[in-house]
C-alpha atoms as a PDB file:
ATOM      1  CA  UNK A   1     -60.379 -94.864 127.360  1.00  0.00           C
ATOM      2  CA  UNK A   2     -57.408 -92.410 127.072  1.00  0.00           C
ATOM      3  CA  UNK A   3     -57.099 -93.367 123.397  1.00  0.00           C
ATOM      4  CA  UNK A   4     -60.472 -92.823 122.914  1.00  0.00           C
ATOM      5  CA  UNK A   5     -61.158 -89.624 121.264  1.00  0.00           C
ATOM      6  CA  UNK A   6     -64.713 -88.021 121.915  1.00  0.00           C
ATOM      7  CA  UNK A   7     -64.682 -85.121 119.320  1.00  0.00           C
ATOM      8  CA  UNK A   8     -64.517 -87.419 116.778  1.00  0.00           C
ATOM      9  CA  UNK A   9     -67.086 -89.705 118.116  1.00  0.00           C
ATOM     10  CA  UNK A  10     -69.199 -86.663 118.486  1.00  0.00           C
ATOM     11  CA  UNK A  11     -68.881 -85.220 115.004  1.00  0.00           C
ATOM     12  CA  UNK A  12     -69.840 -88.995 113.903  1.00  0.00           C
ATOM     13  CA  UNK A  13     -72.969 -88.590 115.943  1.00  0.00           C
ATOM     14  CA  UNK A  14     -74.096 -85.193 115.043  1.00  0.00           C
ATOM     15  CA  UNK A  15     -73.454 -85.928 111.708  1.00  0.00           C
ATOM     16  CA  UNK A  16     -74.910 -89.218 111.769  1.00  0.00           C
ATOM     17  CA  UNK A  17     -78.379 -88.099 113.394  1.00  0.00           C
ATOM     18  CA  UNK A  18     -78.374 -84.688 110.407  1.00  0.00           C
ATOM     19  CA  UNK A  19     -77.683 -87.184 107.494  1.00  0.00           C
ATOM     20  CA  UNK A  20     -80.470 -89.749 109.387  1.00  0.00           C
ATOM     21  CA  UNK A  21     -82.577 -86.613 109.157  1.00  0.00           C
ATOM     22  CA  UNK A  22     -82.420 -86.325 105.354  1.00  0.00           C
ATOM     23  CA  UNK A  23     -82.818 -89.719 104.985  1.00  0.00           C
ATOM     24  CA  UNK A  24     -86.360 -89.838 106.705  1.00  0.00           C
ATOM     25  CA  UNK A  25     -87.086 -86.998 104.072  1.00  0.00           C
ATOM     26  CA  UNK A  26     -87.063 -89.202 101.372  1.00  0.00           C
ATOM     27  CA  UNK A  27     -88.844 -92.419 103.499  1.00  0.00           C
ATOM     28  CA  UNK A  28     -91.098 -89.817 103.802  1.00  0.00           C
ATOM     29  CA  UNK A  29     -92.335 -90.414 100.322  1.00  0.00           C
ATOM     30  CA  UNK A  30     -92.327 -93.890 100.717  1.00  0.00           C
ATOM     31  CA  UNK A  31     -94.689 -93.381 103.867  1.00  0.00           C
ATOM     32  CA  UNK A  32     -97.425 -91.300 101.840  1.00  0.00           C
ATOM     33  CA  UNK A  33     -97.944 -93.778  99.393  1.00  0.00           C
ATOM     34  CA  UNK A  34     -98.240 -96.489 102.131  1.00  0.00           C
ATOM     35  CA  UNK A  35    -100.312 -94.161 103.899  1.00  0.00           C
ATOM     36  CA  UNK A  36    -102.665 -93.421 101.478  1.00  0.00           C
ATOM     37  CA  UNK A  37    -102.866 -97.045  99.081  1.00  0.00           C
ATOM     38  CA  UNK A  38    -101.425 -99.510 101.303  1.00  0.00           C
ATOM     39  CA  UNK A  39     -98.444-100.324  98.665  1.00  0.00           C
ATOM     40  CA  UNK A  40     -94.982 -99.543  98.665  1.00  0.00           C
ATOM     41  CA  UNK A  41     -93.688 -96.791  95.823  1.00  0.00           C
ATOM     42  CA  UNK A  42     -90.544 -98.313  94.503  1.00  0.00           C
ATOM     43  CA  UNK A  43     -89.936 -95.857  92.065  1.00  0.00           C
ATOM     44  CA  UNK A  44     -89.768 -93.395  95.241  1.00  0.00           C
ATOM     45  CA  UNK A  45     -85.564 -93.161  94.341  1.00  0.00           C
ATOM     46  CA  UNK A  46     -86.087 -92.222  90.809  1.00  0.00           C
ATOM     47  CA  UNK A  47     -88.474 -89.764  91.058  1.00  0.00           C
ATOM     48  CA  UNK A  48     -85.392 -88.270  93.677  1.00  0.00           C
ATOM     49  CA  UNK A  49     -83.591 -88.762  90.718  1.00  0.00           C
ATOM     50  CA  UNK A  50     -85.503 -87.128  88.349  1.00  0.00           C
ATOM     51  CA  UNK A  51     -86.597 -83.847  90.117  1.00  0.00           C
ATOM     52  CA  UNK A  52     -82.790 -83.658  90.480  1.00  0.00           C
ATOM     53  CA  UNK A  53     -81.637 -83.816  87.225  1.00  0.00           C
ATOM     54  CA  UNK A  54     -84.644 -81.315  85.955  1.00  0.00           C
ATOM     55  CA  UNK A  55     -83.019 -78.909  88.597  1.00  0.00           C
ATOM     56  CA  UNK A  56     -79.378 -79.806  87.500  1.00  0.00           C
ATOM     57  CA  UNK A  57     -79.895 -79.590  83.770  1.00  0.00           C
ATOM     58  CA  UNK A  58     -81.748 -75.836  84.068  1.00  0.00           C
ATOM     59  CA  UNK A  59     -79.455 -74.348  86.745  1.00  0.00           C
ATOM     60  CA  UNK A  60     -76.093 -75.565  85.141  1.00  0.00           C
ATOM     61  CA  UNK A  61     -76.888 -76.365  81.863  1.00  0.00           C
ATOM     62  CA  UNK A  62     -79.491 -73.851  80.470  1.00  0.00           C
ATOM     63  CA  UNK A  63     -78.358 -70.798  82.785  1.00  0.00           C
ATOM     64  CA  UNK A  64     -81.690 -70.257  85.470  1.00  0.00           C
ATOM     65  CA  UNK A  65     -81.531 -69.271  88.245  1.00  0.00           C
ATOM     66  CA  UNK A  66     -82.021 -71.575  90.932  1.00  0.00           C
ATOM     67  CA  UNK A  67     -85.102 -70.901  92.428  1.00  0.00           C
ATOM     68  CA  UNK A  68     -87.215 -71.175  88.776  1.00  0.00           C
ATOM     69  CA  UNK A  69     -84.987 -74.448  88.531  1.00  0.00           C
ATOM     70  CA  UNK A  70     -86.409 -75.758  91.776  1.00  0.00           C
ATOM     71  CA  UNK A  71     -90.080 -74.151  91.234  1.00  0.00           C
ATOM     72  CA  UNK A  72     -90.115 -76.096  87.294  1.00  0.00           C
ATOM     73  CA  UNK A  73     -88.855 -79.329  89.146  1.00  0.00           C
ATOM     74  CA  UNK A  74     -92.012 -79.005  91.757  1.00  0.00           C
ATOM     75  CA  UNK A  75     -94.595 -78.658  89.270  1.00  0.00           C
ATOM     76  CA  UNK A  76     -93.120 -81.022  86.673  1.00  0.00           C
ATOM     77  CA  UNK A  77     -93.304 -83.679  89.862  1.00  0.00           C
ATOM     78  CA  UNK A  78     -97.104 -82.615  90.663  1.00  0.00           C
ATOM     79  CA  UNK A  79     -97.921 -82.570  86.938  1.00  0.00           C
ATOM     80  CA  UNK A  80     -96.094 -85.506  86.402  1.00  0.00           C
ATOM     81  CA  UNK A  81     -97.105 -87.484  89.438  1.00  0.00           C
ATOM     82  CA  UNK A  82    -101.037 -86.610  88.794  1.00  0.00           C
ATOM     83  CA  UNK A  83    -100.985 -87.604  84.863  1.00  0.00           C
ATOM     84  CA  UNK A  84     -99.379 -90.964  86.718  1.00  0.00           C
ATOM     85  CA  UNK A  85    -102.322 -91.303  89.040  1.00  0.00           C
ATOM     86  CA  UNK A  86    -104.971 -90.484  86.618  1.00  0.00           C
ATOM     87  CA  UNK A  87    -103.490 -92.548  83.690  1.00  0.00           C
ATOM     88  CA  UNK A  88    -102.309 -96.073  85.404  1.00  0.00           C
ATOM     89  CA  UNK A  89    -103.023 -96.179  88.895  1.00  0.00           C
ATOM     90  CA  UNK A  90    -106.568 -94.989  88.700  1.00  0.00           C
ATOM     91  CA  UNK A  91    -107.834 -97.729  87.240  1.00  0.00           C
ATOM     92  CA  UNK A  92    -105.866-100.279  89.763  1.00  0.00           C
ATOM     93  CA  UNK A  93    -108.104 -99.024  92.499  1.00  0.00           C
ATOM     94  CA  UNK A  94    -109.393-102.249  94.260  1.00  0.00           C
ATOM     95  CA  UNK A  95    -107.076-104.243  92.593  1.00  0.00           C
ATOM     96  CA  UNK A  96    -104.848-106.598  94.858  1.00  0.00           C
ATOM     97  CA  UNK A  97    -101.761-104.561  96.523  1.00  0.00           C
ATOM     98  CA  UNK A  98     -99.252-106.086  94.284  1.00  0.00           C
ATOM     99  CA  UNK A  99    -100.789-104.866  91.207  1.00  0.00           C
ATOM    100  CA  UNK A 100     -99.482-101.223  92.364  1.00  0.00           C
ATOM    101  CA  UNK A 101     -96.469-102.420  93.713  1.00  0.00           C
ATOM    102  CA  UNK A 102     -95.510-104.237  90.234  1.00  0.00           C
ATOM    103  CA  UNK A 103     -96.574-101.023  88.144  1.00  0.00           C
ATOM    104  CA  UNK A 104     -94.197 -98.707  90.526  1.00  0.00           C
ATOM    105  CA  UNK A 105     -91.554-101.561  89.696  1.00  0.00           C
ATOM    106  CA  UNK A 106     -92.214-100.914  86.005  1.00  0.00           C
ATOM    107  CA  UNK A 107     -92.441 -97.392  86.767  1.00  0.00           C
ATOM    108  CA  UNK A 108     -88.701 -97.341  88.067  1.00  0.00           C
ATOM    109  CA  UNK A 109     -86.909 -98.898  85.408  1.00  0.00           C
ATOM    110  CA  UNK A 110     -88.852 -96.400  82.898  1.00  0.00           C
ATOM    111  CA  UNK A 111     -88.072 -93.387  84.324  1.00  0.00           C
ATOM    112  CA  UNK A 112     -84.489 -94.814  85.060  1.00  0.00           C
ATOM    113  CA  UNK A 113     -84.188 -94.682  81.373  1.00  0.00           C
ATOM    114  CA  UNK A 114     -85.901 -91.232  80.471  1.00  0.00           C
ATOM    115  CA  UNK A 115     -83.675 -89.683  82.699  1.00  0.00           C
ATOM    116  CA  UNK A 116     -80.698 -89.831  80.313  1.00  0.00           C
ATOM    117  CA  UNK A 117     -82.725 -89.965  77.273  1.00  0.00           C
ATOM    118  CA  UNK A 118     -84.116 -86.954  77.812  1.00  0.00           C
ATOM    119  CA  UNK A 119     -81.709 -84.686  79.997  1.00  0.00           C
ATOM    120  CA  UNK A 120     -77.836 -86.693  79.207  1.00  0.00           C
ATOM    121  CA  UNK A 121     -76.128 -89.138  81.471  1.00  0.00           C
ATOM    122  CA  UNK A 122     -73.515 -86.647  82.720  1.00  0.00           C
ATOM    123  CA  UNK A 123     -73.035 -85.988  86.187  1.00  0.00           C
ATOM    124  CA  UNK A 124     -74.207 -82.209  86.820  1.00  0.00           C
ATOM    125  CA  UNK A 125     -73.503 -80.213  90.054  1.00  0.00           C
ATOM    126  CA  UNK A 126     -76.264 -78.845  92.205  1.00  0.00           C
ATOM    127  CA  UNK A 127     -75.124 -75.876  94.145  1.00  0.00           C
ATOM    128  CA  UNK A 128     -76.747 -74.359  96.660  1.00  0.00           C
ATOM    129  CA  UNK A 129     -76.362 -70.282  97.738  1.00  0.00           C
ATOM    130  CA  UNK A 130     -74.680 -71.762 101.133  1.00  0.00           C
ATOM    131  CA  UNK A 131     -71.389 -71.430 102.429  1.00  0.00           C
ATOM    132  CA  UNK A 132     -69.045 -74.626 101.633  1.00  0.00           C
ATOM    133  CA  UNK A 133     -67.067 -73.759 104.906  1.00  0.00           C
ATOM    134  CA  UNK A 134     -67.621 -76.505 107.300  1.00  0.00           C
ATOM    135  CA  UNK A 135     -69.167 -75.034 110.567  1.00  0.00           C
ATOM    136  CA  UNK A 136     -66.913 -75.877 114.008  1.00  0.00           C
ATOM    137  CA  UNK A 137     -68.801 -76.579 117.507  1.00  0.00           C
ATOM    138  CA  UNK A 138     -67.718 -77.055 120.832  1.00  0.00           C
ATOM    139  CA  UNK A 139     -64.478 -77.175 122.613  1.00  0.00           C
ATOM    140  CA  UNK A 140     -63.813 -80.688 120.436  1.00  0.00           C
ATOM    141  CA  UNK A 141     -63.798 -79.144 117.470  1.00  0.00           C
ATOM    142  CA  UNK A 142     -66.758 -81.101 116.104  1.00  0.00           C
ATOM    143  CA  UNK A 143     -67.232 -80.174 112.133  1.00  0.00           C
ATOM    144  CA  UNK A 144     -70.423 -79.923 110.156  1.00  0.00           C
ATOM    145  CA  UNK A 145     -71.381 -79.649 106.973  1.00  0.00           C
ATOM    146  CA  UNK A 146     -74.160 -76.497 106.413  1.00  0.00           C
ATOM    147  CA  UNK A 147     -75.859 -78.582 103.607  1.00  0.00           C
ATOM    148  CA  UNK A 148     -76.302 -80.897 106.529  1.00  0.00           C
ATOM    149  CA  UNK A 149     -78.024 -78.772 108.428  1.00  0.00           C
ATOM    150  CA  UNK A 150     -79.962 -77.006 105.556  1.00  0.00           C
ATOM    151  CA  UNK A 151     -81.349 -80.546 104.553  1.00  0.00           C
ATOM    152  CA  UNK A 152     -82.142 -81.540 108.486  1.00  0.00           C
ATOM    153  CA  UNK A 153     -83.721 -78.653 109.244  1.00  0.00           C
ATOM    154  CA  UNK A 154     -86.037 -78.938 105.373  1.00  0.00           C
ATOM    155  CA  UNK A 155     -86.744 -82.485 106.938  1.00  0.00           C
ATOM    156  CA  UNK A 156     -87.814 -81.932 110.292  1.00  0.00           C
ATOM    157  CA  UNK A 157     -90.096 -79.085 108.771  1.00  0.00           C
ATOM    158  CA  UNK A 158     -91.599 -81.369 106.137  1.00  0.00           C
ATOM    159  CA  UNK A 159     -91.967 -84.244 109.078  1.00  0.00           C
ATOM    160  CA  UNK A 160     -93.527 -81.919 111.172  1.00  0.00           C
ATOM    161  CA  UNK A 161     -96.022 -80.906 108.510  1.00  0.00           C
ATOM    162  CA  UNK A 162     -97.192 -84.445 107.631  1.00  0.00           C
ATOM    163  CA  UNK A 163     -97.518 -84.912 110.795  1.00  0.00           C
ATOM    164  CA  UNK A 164    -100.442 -83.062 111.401  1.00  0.00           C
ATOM    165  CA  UNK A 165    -101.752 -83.541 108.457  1.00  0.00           C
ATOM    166  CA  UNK A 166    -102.249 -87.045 109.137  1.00  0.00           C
ATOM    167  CA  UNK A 167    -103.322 -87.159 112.554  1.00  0.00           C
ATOM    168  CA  UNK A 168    -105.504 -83.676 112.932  1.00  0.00           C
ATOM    169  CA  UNK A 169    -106.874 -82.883 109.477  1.00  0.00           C
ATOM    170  CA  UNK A 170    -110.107 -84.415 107.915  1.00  0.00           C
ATOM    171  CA  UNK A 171    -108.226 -85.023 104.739  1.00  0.00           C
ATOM    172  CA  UNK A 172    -105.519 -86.877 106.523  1.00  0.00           C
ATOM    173  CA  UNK A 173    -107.696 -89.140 108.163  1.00  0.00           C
ATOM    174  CA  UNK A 174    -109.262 -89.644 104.591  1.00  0.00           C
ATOM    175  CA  UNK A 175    -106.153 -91.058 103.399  1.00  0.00           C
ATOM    176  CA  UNK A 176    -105.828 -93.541 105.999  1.00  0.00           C
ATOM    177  CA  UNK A 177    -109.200 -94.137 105.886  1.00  0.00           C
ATOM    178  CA  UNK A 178    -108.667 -95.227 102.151  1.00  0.00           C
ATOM    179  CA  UNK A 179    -105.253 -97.109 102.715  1.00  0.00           C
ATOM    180  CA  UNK A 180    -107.144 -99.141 105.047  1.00  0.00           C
ATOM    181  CA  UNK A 181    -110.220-100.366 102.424  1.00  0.00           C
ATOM    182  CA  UNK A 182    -110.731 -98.778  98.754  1.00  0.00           C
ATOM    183  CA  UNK A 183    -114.166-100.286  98.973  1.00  0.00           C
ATOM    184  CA  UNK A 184    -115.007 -99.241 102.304  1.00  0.00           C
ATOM    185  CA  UNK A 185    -113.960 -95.989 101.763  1.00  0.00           C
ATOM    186  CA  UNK A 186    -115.640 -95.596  98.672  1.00  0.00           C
ATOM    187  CA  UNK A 187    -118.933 -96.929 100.653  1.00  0.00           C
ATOM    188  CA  UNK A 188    -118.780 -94.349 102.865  1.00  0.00           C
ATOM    189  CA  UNK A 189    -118.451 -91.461 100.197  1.00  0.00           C
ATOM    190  CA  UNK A 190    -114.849 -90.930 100.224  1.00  0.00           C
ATOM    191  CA  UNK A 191    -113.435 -89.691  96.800  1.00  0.00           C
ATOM    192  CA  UNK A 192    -110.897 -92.398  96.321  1.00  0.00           C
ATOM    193  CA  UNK A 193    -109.647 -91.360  93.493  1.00  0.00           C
ATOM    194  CA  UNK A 194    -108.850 -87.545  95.064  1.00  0.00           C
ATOM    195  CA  UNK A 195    -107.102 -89.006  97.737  1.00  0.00           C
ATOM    196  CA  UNK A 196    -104.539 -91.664  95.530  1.00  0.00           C
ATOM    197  CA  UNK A 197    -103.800 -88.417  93.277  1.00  0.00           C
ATOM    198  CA  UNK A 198    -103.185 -86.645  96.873  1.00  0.00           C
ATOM    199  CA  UNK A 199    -100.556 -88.867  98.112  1.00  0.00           C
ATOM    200  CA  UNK A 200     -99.107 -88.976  94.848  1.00  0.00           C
ATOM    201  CA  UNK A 201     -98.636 -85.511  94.705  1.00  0.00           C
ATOM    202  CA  UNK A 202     -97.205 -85.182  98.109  1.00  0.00           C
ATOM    203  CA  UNK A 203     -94.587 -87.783  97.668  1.00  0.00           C
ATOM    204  CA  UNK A 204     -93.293 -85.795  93.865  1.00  0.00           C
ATOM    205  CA  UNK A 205     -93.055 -82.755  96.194  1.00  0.00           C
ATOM    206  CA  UNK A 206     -91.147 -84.626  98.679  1.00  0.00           C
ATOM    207  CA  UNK A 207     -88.905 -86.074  95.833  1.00  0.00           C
ATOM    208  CA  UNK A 208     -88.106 -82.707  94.205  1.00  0.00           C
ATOM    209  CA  UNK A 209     -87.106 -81.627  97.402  1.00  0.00           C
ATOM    210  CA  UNK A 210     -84.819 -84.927  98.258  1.00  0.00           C
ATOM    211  CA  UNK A 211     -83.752 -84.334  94.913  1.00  0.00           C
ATOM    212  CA  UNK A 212     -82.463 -80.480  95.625  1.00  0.00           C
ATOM    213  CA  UNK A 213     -80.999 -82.068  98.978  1.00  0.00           C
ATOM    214  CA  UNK A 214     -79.430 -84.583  97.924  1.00  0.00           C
ATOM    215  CA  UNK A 215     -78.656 -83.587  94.376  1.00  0.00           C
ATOM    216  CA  UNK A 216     -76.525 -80.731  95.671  1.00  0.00           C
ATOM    217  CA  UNK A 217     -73.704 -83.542  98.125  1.00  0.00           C
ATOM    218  CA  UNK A 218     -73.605 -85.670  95.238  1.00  0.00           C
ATOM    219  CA  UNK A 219     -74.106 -84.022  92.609  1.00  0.00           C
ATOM    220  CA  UNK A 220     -77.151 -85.416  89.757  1.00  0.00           C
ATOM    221  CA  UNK A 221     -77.008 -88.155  87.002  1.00  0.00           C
ATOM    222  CA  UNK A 222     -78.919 -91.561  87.217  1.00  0.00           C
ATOM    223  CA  UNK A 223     -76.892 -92.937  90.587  1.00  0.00           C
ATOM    224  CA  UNK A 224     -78.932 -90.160  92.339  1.00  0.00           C
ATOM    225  CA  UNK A 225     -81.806 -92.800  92.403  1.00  0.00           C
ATOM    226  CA  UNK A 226     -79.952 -95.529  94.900  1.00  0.00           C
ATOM    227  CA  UNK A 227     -81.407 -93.199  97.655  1.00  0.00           C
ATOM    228  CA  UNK A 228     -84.438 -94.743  97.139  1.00  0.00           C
ATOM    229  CA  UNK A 229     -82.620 -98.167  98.494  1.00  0.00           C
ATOM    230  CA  UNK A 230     -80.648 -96.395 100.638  1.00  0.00           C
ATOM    231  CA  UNK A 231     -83.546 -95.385 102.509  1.00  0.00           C
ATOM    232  CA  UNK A 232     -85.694 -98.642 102.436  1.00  0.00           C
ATOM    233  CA  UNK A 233     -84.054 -99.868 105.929  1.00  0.00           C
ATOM    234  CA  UNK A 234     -85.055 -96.582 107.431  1.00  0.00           C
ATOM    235  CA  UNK A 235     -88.726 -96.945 106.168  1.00  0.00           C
ATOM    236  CA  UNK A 236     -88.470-100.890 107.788  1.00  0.00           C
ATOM    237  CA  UNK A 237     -86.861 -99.998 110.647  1.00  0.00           C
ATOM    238  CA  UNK A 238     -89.470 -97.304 111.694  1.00  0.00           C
ATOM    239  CA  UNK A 239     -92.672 -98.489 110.399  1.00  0.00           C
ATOM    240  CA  UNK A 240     -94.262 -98.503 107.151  1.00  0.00           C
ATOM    241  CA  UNK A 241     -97.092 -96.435 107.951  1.00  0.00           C
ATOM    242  CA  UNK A 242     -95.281 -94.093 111.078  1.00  0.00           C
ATOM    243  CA  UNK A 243     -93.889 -90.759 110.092  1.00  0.00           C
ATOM    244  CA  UNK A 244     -92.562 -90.819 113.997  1.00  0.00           C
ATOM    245  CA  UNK A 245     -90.953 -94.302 112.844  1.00  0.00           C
ATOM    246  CA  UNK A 246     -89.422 -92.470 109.615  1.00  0.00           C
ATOM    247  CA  UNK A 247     -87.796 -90.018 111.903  1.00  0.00           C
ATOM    248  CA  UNK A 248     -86.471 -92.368 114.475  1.00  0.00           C
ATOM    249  CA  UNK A 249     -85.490 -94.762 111.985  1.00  0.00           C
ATOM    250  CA  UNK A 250     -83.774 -92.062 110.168  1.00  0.00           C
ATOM    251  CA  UNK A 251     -81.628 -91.221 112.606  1.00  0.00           C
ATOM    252  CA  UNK A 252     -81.090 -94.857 113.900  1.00  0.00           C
ATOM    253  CA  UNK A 253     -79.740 -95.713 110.314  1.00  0.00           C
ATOM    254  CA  UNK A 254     -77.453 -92.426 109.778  1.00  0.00           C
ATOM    255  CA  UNK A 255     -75.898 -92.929 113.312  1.00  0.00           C
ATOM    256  CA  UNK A 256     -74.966 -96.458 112.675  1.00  0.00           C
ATOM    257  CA  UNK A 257     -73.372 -95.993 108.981  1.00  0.00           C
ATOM    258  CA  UNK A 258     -71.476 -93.246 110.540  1.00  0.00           C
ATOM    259  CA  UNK A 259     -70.237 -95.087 113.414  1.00  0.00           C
ATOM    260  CA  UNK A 260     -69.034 -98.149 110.678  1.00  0.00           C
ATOM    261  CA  UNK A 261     -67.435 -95.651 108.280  1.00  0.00           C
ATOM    262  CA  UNK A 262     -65.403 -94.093 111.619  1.00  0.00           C
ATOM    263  CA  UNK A 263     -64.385 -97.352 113.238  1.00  0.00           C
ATOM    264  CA  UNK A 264     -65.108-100.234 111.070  1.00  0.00           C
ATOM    265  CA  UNK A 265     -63.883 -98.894 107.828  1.00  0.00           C
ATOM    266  CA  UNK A 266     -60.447 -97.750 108.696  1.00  0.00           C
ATOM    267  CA  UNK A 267     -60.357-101.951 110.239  1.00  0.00           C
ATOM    268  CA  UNK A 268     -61.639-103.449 107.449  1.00  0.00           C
ATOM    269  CA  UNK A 269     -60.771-101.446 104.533  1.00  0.00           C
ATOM    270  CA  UNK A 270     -64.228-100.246 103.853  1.00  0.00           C
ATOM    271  CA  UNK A 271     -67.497-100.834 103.154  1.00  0.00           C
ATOM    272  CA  UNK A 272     -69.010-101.395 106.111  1.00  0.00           C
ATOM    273  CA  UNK A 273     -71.495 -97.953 106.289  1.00  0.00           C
ATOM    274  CA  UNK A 274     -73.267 -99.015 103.027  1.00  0.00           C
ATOM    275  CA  UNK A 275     -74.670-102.980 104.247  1.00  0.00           C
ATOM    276  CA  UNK A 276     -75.122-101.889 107.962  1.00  0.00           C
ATOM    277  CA  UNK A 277     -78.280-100.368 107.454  1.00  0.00           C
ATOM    278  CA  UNK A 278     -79.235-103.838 105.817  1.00  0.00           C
ATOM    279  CA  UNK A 279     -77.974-105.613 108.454  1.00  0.00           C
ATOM    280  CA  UNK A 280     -80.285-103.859 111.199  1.00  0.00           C
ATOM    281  CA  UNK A 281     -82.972-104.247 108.737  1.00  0.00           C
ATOM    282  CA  UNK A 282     -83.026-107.632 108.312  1.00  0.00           C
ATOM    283  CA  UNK A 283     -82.711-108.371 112.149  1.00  0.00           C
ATOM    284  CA  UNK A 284     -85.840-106.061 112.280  1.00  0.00           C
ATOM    285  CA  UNK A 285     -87.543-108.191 109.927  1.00  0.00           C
ATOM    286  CA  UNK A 286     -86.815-110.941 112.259  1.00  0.00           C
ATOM    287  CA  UNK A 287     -87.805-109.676 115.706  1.00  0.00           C
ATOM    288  CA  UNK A 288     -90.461-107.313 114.614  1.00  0.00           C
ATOM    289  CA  UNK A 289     -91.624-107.128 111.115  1.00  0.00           C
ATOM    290  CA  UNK A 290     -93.852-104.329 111.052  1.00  0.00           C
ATOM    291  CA  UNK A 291     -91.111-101.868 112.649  1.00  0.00           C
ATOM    292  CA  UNK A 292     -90.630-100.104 115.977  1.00  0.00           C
ATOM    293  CA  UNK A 293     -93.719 -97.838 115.480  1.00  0.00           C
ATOM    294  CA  UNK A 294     -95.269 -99.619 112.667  1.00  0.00           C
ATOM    295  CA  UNK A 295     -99.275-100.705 113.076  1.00  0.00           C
ATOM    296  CA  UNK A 296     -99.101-104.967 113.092  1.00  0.00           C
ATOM    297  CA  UNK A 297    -101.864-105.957 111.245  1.00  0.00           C
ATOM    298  CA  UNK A 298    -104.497-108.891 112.504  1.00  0.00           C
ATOM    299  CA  UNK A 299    -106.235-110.643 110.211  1.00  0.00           C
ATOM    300  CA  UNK A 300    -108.901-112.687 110.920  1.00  0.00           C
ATOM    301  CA  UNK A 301    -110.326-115.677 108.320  1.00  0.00           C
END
């Protein structure tokens, strides 16, 4: 052990469990949907993507100032995300699953396109009124990135939030009330259609603040909108329908791709953080498919 050194091992945790963090942000969105219409969002990375570039393409290329960049993103996500909900998923309510999952397929490779179409396919930078200077801890030198900790701290807020909302609010237990039947629900008086445009909303805010988050370490253009894959083994490993899972799972998967990229990378030449996460997914998949906090459903026939 006398080789082994433990500041960098701790910077690779501590930075691992931050980055795992902002990762559950974005599962986050993927959670909502599940939540709230029992299908998955796959276009959950581009609308990352696209609150991004809005906020890119204002702040850097039209001169606002941030904060009216960031509040224009928001509400072109809520507008955007309820003219979705009333236009082509309304009328998909009590249609099988996959019908919804198919249209957020089609969704995806739309707005993949828009993107550039509308807003150019040059990569624009995303700064933040931070300090760049990393911040040191500890006797072992351990160094962090601020935007690090400005994105953790945004997602363990936002987790937090959602949290109660689902489990102590009556329109929380709406929306599971609704993922669970659309008929049912709509038996028992439940506004259906309220509740999909709900979740919808929710998950464009969550974007356009992934977006910010995200948009500001790697700057925005269309690659912004792999997050949403990056992210899918959190949302597997935790639970489709936990926000407790997306936060466990979060860290779990930016622990372990910071671990490969420290010790596996420098052995292999590389590559090992970004199929990790798939790795642990799959074996998941295996062993428990519906996740470590995830709800197994029984069905009976």
């Amino acid at each position: 052990m006398a080789d082994f050194h433990w500041g960098f091992f701790l910077e690779l945790l501590v930075s691992g469990v931050l980055i795992g963090l902002m990762y559950s942000l974005i599962a986050l969105g993927f959670v909502l949907i599940y939540k709230a219409t029992d299908a998955i969002n796959f276009a959950q990375g581009e609308f990352v993507m696209i609150a991004g570039i809005i906020v890119g393409a204002c702040s850097a290329s039209y001169g606002l100032p941030l904060w009216l960049a960031i509040s224009l993103s928001v509400g072109f996500m809520v507008l955007f995300n309820v003219g979705l909900e009333r236009t082509v998923l309304r009328p998909m309510i009590g249609r099988p699953i996959v019908a919804i999952i198919m249209a957020t397929i089609g969704l995806a490779a739309l707005l993949r396109g828009a993107g550039p179409f509308f807003f150019g396919a040059e990569t624009r930078p995303l700064n933040l009124p931070i300090d760049d200077a990393p911040i040191i801890i500890g006797d072992h030198f351990i160094y962090l990135n601020p935007i690090h900790l400005l994105g953790a701290a945004a997602a363990v807020l936002f987790l937090l939030g959602f949290g109660w909302f689902f489990l102590k609010s009556r329109k929380g237990v709406a929306m599971r009330a609704v993922a669970d039947s659309h008929q049912v629900s709509m038996a028992m008086g439940i506004n259906v259609q309220r509740y999909f445009a709900l979740a919808w909303v929710m998950a464009g805010v969550v974007a356009a603040l992934g977006g910010v988050i995200w948009g500001s370490l790697l700057g925005v253009d269309t690659q912004l909108a792999i997050i949403g894959l990056k992210v899918f083994p959190v949302v597997i490993l935790g639970g489709l329908d936990s926000i407790v899972g997306v936060i466990v799972g979060g860290i779990i998967v930016g622990v372990v791709e910071n671990l490969a990229a420290g010790y596996l990378d420098p052995m292999v030449g590389g590559g090992t953080k970004d199929f990790t996460p798939y790795v642990l997914m799959i074996l998941m998949l295996m062993f428990k498919p519906y996740g470590l906090f995830g709800k197994p459903i029984i069905e009976r026939i």
